[in-house]
PDB file of N, CA and C in Angstrom:
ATOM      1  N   UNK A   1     -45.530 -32.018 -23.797  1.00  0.00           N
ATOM      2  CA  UNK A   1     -45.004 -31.087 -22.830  1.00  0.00           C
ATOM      3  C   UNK A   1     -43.785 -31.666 -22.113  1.00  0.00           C
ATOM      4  N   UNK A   2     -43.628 -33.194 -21.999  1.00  0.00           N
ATOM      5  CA  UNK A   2     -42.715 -33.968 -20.941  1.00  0.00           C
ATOM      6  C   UNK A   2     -41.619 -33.444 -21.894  1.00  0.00           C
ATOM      7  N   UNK A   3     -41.962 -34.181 -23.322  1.00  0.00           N
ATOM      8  CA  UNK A   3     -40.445 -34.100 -23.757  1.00  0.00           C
ATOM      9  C   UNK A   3     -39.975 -32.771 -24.296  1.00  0.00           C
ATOM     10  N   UNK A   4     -40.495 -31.377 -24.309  1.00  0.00           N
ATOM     11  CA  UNK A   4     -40.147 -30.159 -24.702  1.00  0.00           C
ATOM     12  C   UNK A   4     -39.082 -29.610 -23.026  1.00  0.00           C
ATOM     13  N   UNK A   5     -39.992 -30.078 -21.701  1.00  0.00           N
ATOM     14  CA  UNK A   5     -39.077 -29.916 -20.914  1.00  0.00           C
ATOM     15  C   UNK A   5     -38.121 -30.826 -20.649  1.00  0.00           C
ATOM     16  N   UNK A   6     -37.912 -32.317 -21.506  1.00  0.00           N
ATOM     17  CA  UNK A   6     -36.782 -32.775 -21.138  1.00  0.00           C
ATOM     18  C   UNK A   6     -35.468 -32.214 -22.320  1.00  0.00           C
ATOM     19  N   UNK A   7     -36.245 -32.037 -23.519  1.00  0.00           N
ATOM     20  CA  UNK A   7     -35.530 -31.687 -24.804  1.00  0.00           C
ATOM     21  C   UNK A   7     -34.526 -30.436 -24.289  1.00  0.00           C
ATOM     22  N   UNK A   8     -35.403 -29.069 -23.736  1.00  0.00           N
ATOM     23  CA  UNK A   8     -34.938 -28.298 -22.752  1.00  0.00           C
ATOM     24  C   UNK A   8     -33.647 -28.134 -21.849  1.00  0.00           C
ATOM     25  N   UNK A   9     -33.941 -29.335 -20.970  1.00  0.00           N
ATOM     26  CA  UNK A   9     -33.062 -29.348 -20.063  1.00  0.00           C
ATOM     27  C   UNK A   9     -32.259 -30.281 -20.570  1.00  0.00           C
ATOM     28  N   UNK A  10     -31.559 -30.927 -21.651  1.00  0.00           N
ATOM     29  CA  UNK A  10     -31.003 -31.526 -22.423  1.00  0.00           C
ATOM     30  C   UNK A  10     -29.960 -30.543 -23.008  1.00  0.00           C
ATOM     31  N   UNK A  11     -30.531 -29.710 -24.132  1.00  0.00           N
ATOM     32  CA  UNK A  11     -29.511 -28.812 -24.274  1.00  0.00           C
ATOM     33  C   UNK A  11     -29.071 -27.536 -23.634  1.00  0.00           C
ATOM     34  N   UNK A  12     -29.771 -27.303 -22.287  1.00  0.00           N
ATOM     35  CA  UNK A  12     -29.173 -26.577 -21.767  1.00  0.00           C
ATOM     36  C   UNK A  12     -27.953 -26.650 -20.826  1.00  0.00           C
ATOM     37  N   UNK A  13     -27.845 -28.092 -20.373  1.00  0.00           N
ATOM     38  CA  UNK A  13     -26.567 -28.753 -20.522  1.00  0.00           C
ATOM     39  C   UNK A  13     -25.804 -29.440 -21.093  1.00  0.00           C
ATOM     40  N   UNK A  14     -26.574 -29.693 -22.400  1.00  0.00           N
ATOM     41  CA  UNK A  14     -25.199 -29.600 -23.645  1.00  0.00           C
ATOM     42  C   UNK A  14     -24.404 -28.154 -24.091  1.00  0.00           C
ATOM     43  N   UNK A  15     -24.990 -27.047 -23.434  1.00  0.00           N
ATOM     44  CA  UNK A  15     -24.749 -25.651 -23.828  1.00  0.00           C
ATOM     45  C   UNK A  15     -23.614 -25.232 -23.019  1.00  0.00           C
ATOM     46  N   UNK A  16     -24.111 -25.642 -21.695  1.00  0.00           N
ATOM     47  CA  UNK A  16     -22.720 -25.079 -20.360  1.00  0.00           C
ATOM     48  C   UNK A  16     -21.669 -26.150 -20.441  1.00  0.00           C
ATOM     49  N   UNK A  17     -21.712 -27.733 -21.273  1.00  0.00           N
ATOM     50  CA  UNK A  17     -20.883 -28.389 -21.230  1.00  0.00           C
ATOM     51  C   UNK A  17     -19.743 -28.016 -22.755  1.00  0.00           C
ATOM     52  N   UNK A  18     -20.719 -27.446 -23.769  1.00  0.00           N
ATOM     53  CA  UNK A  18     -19.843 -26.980 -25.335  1.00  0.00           C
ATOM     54  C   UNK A  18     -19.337 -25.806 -24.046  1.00  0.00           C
ATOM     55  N   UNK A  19     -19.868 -24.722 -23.660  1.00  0.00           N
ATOM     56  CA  UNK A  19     -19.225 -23.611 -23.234  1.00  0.00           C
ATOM     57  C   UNK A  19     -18.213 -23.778 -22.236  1.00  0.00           C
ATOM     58  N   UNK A  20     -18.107 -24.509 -21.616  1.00  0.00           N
ATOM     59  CA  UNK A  20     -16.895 -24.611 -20.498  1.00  0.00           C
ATOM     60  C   UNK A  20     -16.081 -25.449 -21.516  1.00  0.00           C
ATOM     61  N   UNK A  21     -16.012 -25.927 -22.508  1.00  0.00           N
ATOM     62  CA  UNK A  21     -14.889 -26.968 -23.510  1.00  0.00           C
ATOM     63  C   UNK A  21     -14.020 -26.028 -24.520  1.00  0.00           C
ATOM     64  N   UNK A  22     -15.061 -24.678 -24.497  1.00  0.00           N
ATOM     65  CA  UNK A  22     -14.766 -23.841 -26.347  1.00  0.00           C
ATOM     66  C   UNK A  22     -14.143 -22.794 -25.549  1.00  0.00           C
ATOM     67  N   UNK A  23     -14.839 -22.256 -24.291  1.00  0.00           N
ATOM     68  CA  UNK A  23     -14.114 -21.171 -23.330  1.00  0.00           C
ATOM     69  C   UNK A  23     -13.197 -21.633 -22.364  1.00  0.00           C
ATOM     70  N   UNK A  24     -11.797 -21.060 -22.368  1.00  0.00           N
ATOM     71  CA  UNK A  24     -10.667 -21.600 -21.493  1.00  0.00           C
ATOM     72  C   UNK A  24     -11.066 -20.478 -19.980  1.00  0.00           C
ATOM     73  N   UNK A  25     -10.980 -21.966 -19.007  1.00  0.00           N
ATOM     74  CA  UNK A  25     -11.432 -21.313 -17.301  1.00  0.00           C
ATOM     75  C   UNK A  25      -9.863 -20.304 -16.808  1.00  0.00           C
ATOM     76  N   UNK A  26     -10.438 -18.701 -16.442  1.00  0.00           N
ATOM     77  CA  UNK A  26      -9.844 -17.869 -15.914  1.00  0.00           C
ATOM     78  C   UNK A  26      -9.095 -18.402 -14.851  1.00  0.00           C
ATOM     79  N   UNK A  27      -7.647 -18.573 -14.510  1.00  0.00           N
ATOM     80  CA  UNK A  27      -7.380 -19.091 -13.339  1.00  0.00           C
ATOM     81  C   UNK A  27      -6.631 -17.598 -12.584  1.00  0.00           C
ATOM     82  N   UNK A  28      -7.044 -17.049 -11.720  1.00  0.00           N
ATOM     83  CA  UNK A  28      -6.205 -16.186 -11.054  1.00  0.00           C
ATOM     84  C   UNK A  28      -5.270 -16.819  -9.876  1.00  0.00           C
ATOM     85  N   UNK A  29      -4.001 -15.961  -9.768  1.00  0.00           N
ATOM     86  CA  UNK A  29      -3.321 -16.480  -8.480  1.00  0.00           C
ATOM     87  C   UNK A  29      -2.481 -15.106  -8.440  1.00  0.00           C
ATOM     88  N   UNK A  30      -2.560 -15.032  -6.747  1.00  0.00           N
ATOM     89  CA  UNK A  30      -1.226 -14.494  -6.405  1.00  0.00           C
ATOM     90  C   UNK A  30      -0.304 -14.395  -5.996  1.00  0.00           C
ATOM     91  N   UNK A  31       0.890 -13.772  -6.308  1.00  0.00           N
ATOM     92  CA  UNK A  31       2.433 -14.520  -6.689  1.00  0.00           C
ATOM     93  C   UNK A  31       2.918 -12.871  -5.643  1.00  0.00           C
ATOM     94  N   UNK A  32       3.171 -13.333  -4.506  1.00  0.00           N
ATOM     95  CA  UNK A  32       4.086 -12.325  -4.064  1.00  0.00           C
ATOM     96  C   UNK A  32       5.769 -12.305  -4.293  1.00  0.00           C
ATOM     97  N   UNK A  33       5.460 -10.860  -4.507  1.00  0.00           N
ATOM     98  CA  UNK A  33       6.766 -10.759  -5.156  1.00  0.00           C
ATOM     99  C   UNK A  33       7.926  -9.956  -4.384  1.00  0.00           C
ATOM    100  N   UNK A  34       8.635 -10.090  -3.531  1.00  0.00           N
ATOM    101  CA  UNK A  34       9.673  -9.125  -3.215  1.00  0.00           C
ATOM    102  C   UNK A  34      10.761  -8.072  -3.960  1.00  0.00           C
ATOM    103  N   UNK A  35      10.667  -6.851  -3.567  1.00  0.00           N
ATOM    104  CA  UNK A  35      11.245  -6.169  -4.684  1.00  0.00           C
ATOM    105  C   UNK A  35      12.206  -5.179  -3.550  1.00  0.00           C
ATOM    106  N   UNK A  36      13.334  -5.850  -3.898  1.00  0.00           N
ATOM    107  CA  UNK A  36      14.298  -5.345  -3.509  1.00  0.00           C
ATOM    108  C   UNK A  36      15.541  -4.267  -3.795  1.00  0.00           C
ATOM    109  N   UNK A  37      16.091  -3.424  -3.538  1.00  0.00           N
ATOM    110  CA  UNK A  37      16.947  -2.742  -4.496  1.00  0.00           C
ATOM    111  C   UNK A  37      18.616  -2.916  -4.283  1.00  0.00           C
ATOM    112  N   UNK A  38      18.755  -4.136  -3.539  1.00  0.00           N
ATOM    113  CA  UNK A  38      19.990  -4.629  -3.501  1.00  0.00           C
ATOM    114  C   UNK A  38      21.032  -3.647  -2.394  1.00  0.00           C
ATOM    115  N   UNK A  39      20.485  -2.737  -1.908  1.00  0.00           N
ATOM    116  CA  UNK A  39      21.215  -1.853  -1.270  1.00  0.00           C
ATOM    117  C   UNK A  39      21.588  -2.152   0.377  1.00  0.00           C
ATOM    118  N   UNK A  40      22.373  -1.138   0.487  1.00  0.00           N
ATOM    119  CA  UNK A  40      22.232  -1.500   2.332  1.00  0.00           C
ATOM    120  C   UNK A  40      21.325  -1.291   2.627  1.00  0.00           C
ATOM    121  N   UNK A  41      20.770  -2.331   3.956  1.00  0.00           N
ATOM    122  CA  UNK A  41      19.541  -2.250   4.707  1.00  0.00           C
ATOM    123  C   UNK A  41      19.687  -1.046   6.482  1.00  0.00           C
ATOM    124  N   UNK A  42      19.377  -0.240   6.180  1.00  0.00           N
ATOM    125  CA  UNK A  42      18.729   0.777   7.184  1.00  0.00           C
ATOM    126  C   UNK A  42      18.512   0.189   8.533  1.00  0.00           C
ATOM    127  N   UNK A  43      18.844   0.301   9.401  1.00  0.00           N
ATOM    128  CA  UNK A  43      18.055  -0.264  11.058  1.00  0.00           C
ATOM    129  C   UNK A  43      17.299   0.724  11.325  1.00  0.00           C
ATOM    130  N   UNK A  44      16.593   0.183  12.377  1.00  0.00           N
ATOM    131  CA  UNK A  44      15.966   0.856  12.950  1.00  0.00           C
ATOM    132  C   UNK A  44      16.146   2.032  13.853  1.00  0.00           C
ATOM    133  N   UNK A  45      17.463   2.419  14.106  1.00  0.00           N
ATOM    134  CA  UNK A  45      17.870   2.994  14.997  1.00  0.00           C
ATOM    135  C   UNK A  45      18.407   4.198  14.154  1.00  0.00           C
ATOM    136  N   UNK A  46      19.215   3.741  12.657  1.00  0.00           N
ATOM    137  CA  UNK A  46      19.271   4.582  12.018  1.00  0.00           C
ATOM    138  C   UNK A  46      17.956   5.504  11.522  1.00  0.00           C
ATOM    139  N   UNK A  47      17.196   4.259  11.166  1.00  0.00           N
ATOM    140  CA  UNK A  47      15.857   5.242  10.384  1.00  0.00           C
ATOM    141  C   UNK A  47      15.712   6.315  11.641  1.00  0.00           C
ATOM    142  N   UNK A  48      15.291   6.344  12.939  1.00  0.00           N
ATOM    143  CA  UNK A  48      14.934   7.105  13.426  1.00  0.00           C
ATOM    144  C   UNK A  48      16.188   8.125  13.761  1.00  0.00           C
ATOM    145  N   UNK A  49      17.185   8.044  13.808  1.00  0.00           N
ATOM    146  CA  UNK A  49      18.104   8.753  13.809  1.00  0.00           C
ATOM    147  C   UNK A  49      17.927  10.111  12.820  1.00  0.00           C
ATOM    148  N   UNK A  50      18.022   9.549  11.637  1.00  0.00           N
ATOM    149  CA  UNK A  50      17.713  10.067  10.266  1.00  0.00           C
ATOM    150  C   UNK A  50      16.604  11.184  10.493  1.00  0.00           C
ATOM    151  N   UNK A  51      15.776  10.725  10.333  1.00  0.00           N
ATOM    152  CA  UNK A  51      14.046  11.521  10.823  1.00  0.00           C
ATOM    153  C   UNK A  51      14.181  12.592  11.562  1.00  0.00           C
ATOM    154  N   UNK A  52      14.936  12.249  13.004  1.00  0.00           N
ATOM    155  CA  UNK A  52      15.133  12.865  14.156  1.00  0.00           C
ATOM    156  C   UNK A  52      15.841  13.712  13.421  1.00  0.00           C
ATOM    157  N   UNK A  53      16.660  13.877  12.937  1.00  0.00           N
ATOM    158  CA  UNK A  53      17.700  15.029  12.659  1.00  0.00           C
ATOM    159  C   UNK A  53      17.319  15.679  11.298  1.00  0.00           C
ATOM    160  N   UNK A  54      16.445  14.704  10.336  1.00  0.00           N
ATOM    161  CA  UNK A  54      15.225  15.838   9.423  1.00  0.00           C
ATOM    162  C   UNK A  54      14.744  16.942  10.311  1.00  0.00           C
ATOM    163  N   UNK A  55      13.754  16.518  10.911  1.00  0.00           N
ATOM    164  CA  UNK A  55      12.859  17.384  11.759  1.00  0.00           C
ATOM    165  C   UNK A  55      13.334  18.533  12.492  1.00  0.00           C
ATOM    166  N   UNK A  56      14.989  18.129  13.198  1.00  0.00           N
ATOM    167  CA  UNK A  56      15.305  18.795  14.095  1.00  0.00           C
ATOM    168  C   UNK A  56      16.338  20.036  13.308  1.00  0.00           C
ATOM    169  N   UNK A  57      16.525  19.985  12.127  1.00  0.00           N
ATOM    170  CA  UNK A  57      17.271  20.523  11.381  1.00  0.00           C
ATOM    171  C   UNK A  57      16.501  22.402  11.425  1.00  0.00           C
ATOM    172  N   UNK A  58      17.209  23.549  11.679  1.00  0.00           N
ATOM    173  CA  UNK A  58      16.814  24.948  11.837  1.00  0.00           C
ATOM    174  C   UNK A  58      16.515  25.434  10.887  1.00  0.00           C
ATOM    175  N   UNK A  59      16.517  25.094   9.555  1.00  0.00           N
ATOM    176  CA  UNK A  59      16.816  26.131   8.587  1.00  0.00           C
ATOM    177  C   UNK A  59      15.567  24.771   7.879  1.00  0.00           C
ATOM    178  N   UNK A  60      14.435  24.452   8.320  1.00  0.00           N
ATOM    179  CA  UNK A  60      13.494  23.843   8.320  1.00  0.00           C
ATOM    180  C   UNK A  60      12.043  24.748   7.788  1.00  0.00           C
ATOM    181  N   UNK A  61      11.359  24.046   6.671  1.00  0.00           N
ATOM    182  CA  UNK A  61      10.305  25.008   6.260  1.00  0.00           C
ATOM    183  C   UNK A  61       9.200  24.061   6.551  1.00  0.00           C
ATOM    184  N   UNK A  62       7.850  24.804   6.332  1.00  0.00           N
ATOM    185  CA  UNK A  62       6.616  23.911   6.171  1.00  0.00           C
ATOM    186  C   UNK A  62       6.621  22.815   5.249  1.00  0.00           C
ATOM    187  N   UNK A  63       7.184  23.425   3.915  1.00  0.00           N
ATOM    188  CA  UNK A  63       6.678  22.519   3.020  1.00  0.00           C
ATOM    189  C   UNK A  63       7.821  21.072   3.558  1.00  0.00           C
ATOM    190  N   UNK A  64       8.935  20.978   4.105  1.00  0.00           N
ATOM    191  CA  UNK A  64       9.933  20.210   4.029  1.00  0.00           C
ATOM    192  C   UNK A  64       9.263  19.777   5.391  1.00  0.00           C
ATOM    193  N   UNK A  65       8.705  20.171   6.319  1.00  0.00           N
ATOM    194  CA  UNK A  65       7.917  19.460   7.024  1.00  0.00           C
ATOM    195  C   UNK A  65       6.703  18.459   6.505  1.00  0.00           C
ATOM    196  N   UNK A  66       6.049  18.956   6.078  1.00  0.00           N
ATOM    197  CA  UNK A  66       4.893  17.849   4.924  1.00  0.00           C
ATOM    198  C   UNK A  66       5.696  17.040   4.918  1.00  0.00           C
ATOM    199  N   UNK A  67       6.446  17.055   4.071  1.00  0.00           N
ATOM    200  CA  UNK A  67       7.094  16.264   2.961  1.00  0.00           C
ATOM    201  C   UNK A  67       7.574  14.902   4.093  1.00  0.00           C
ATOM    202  N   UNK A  68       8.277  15.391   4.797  1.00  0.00           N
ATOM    203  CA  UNK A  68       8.546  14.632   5.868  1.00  0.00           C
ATOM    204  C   UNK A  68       7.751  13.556   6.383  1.00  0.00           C
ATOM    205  N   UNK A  69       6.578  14.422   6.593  1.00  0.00           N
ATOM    206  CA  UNK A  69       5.118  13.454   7.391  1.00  0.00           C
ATOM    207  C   UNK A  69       4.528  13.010   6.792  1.00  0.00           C
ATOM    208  N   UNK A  70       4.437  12.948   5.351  1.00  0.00           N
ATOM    209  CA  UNK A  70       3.672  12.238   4.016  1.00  0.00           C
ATOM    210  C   UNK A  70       4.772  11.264   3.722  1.00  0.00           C
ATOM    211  N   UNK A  71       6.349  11.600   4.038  1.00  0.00           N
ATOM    212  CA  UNK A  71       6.988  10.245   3.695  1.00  0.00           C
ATOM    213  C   UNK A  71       7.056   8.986   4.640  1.00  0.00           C
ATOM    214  N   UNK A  72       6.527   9.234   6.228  1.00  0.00           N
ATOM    215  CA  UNK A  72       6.362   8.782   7.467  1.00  0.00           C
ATOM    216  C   UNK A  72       5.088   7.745   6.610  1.00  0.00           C
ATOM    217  N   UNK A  73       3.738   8.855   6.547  1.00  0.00           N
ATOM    218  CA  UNK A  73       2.372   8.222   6.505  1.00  0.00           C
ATOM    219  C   UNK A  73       2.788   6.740   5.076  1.00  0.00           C
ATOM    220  N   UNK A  74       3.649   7.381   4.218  1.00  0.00           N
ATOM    221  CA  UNK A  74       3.119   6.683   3.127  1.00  0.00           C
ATOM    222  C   UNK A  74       3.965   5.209   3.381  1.00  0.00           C
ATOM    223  N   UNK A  75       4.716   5.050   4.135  1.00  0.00           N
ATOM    224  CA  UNK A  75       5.774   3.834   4.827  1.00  0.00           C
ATOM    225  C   UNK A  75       4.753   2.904   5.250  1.00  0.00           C
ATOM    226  N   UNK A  76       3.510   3.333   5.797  1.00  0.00           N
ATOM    227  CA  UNK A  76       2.991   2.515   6.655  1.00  0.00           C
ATOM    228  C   UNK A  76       3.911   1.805   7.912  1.00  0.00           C
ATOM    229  N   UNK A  77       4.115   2.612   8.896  1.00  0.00           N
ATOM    230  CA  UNK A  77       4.499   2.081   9.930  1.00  0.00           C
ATOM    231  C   UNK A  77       4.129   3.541  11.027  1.00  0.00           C
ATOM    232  N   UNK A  78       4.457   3.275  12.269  1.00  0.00           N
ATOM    233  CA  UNK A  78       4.540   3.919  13.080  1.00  0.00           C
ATOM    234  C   UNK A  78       5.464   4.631  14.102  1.00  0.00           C
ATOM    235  N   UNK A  79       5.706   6.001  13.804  1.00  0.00           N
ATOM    236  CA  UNK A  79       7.077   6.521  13.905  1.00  0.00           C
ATOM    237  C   UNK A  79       7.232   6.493  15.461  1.00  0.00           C
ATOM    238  N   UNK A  80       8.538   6.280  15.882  1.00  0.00           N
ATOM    239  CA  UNK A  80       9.173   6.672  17.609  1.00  0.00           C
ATOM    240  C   UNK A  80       8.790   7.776  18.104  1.00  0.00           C
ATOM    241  N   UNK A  81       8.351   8.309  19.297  1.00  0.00           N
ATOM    242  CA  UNK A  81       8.012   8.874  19.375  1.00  0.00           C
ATOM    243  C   UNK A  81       9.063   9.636  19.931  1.00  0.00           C
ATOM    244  N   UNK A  82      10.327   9.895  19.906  1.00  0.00           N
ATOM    245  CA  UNK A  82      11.332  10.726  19.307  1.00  0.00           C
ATOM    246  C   UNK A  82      11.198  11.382  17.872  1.00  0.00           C
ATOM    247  N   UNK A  83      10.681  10.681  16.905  1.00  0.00           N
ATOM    248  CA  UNK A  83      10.222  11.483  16.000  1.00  0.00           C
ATOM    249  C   UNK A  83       9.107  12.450  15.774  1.00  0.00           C
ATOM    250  N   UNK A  84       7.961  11.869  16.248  1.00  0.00           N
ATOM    251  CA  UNK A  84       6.954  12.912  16.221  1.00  0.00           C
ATOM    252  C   UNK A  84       7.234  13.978  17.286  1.00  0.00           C
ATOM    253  N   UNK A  85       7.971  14.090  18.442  1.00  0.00           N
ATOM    254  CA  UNK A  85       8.240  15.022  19.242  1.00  0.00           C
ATOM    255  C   UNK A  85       9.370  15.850  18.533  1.00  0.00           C
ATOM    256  N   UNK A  86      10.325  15.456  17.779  1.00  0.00           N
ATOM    257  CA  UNK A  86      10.914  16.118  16.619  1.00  0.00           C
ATOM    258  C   UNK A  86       9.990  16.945  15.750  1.00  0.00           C
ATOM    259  N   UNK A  87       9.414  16.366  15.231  1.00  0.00           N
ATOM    260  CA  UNK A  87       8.298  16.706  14.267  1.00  0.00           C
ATOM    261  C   UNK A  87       7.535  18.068  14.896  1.00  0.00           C
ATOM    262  N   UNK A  88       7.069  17.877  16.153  1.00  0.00           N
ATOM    263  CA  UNK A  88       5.978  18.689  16.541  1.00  0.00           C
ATOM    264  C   UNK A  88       6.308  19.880  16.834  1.00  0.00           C
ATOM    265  N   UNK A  89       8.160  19.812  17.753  1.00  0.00           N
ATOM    266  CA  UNK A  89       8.805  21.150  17.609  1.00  0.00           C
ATOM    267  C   UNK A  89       9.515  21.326  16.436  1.00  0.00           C
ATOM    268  N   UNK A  90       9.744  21.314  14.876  1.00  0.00           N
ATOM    269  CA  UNK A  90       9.670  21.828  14.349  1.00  0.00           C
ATOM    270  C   UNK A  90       8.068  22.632  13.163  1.00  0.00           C
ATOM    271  N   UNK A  91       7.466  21.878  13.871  1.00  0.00           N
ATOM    272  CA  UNK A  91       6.013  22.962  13.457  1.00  0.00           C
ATOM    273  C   UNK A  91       5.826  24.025  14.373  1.00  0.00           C
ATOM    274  N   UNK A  92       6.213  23.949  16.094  1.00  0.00           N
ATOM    275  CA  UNK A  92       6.093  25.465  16.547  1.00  0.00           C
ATOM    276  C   UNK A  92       7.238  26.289  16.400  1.00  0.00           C
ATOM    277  N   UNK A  93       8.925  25.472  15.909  1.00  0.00           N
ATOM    278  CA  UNK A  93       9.526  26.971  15.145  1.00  0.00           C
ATOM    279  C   UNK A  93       9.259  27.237  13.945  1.00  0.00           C
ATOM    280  N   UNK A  94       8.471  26.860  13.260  1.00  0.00           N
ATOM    281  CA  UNK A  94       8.056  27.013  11.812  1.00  0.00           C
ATOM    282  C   UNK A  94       6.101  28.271  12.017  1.00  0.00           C
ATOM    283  N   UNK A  95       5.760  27.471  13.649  1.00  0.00           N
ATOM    284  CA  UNK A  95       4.786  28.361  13.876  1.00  0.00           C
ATOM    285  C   UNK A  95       3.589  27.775  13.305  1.00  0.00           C
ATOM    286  N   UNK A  96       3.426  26.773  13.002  1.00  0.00           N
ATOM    287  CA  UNK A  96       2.124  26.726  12.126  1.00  0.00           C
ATOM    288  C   UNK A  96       1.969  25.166  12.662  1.00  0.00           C
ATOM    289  N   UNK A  97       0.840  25.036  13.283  1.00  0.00           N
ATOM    290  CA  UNK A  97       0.178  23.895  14.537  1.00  0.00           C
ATOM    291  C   UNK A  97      -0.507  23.014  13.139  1.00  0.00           C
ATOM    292  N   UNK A  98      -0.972  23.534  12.075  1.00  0.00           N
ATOM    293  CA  UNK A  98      -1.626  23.084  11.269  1.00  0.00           C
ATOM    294  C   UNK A  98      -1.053  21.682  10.403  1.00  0.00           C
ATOM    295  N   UNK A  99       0.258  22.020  10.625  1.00  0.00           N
ATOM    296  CA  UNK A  99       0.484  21.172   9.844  1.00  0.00           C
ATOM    297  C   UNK A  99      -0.055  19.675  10.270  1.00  0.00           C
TER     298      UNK A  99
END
Protein backbone atom coordinates (compact mmCIF):
# COMPACT_ATOMS: atom_id res chain seq x y z
CA UNK A 1 0.00 0.00 0.00
CA UNK A 2 3.15 2.45 1.08
CA UNK A 3 4.64 2.08 -2.20
CA UNK A 4 1.35 2.28 -4.58
CA UNK A 5 0.87 5.69 -2.66
CA UNK A 6 4.38 6.69 -3.07
CA UNK A 7 4.52 5.21 -6.81
CA UNK A 8 1.31 7.60 -7.05
CA UNK A 9 2.50 10.60 -5.88
CA UNK A 10 5.69 10.07 -7.91
CA UNK A 11 4.13 10.28 -11.16
CA UNK A 12 1.79 12.61 -10.48
CA UNK A 13 4.53 14.96 -10.31
CA UNK A 14 6.38 13.63 -12.99
CA UNK A 15 3.01 14.46 -14.93
CA UNK A 16 2.65 18.37 -13.93
CA UNK A 17 6.51 18.53 -14.35
CA UNK A 18 6.36 16.66 -18.39
CA UNK A 19 3.17 19.09 -18.61
CA UNK A 20 4.48 22.46 -17.69
CA UNK A 21 7.92 21.41 -20.08
CA UNK A 22 5.64 20.04 -23.36
CA UNK A 23 2.93 23.02 -22.68
CA UNK A 24 4.31 26.64 -23.29
CA UNK A 25 3.01 29.05 -20.01
CA UNK A 26 0.25 31.68 -21.33
CA UNK A 27 1.84 35.00 -20.52
CA UNK A 28 -0.75 37.88 -20.75
CA UNK A 29 0.17 41.64 -20.56
CA UNK A 30 -1.20 44.87 -21.13
CA UNK A 31 0.27 47.25 -23.51
CA UNK A 32 -1.55 50.58 -23.52
CA UNK A 33 -1.75 51.97 -26.49
CA UNK A 34 -2.46 55.62 -27.51
CA UNK A 35 -4.28 56.19 -30.63
CA UNK A 36 -4.06 59.29 -31.95
CA UNK A 37 -5.23 60.89 -35.24
CA UNK A 38 -2.53 63.42 -35.63
CA UNK A 39 -4.98 66.27 -35.88
CA UNK A 40 -5.55 69.54 -34.11
CA UNK A 41 -6.33 69.16 -30.54
CA UNK A 42 -9.82 70.79 -29.50
CA UNK A 43 -9.83 72.82 -25.98
CA UNK A 44 -11.98 72.84 -23.84
CA UNK A 45 -13.55 75.94 -24.38
CA UNK A 46 -13.92 75.13 -27.92
CA UNK A 47 -15.54 71.70 -27.29
CA UNK A 48 -18.12 73.45 -25.33
CA UNK A 49 -18.47 76.22 -27.60
CA UNK A 50 -19.18 73.71 -30.36
CA UNK A 51 -22.00 71.75 -28.35
CA UNK A 52 -23.40 75.03 -27.18
CA UNK A 53 -24.11 76.16 -30.61
CA UNK A 54 -25.21 72.31 -31.72
CA UNK A 55 -27.94 72.50 -29.27
CA UNK A 56 -28.70 76.07 -29.64
CA UNK A 57 -29.03 75.86 -33.39
CA UNK A 58 -33.29 76.57 -34.53
CA UNK A 59 -33.79 74.51 -37.27
CA UNK A 60 -32.94 71.62 -34.58
CA UNK A 61 -34.85 68.14 -34.57
CA UNK A 62 -35.25 65.30 -32.00
CA UNK A 63 -33.40 62.94 -33.70
CA UNK A 64 -30.24 65.56 -34.04
CA UNK A 65 -30.87 66.09 -30.44
CA UNK A 66 -30.19 62.24 -29.48
CA UNK A 67 -27.56 62.18 -31.55
CA UNK A 68 -26.05 64.95 -29.74
CA UNK A 69 -26.56 63.40 -26.17
CA UNK A 70 -25.41 59.85 -27.19
CA UNK A 71 -22.28 61.64 -28.62
CA UNK A 72 -21.86 63.57 -25.03
CA UNK A 73 -22.71 60.00 -23.11
CA UNK A 74 -20.43 57.95 -25.32
CA UNK A 75 -17.13 60.53 -24.60
CA UNK A 76 -17.33 59.62 -21.14
CA UNK A 77 -16.94 62.88 -19.58
CA UNK A 78 -19.15 65.38 -18.12
CA UNK A 79 -20.69 68.16 -20.07
CA UNK A 80 -20.68 72.22 -18.79
CA UNK A 81 -23.44 72.98 -17.72
CA UNK A 82 -23.83 75.57 -20.47
CA UNK A 83 -24.35 72.62 -22.42
CA UNK A 84 -26.94 70.71 -20.87
CA UNK A 85 -28.90 74.04 -20.34
CA UNK A 86 -28.40 74.29 -24.21
CA UNK A 87 -29.52 70.92 -24.52
CA UNK A 88 -32.61 71.17 -22.31
CA UNK A 89 -33.95 74.30 -24.22
CA UNK A 90 -33.65 72.77 -27.28
CA UNK A 91 -35.92 69.76 -26.16
CA UNK A 92 -38.71 72.36 -25.02
CA UNK A 93 -38.51 74.05 -28.64
CA UNK A 94 -38.51 70.72 -30.12
CA UNK A 95 -41.36 70.06 -27.24
CA UNK A 96 -40.58 66.71 -26.24
CA UNK A 97 -39.19 66.55 -22.28
CA UNK A 98 -38.56 62.89 -23.18
CA UNK A 99 -35.77 63.08 -24.69
Amino acid sequence: KYLAKMLKSASGAFANVLKRSLVPAVRVSAVSVRRSHGGPVESDEEFDNRYEAYFNRKDIDGWEIRKGMNDLCGMDLVPDPKIIKAALHACRRVNDYAL
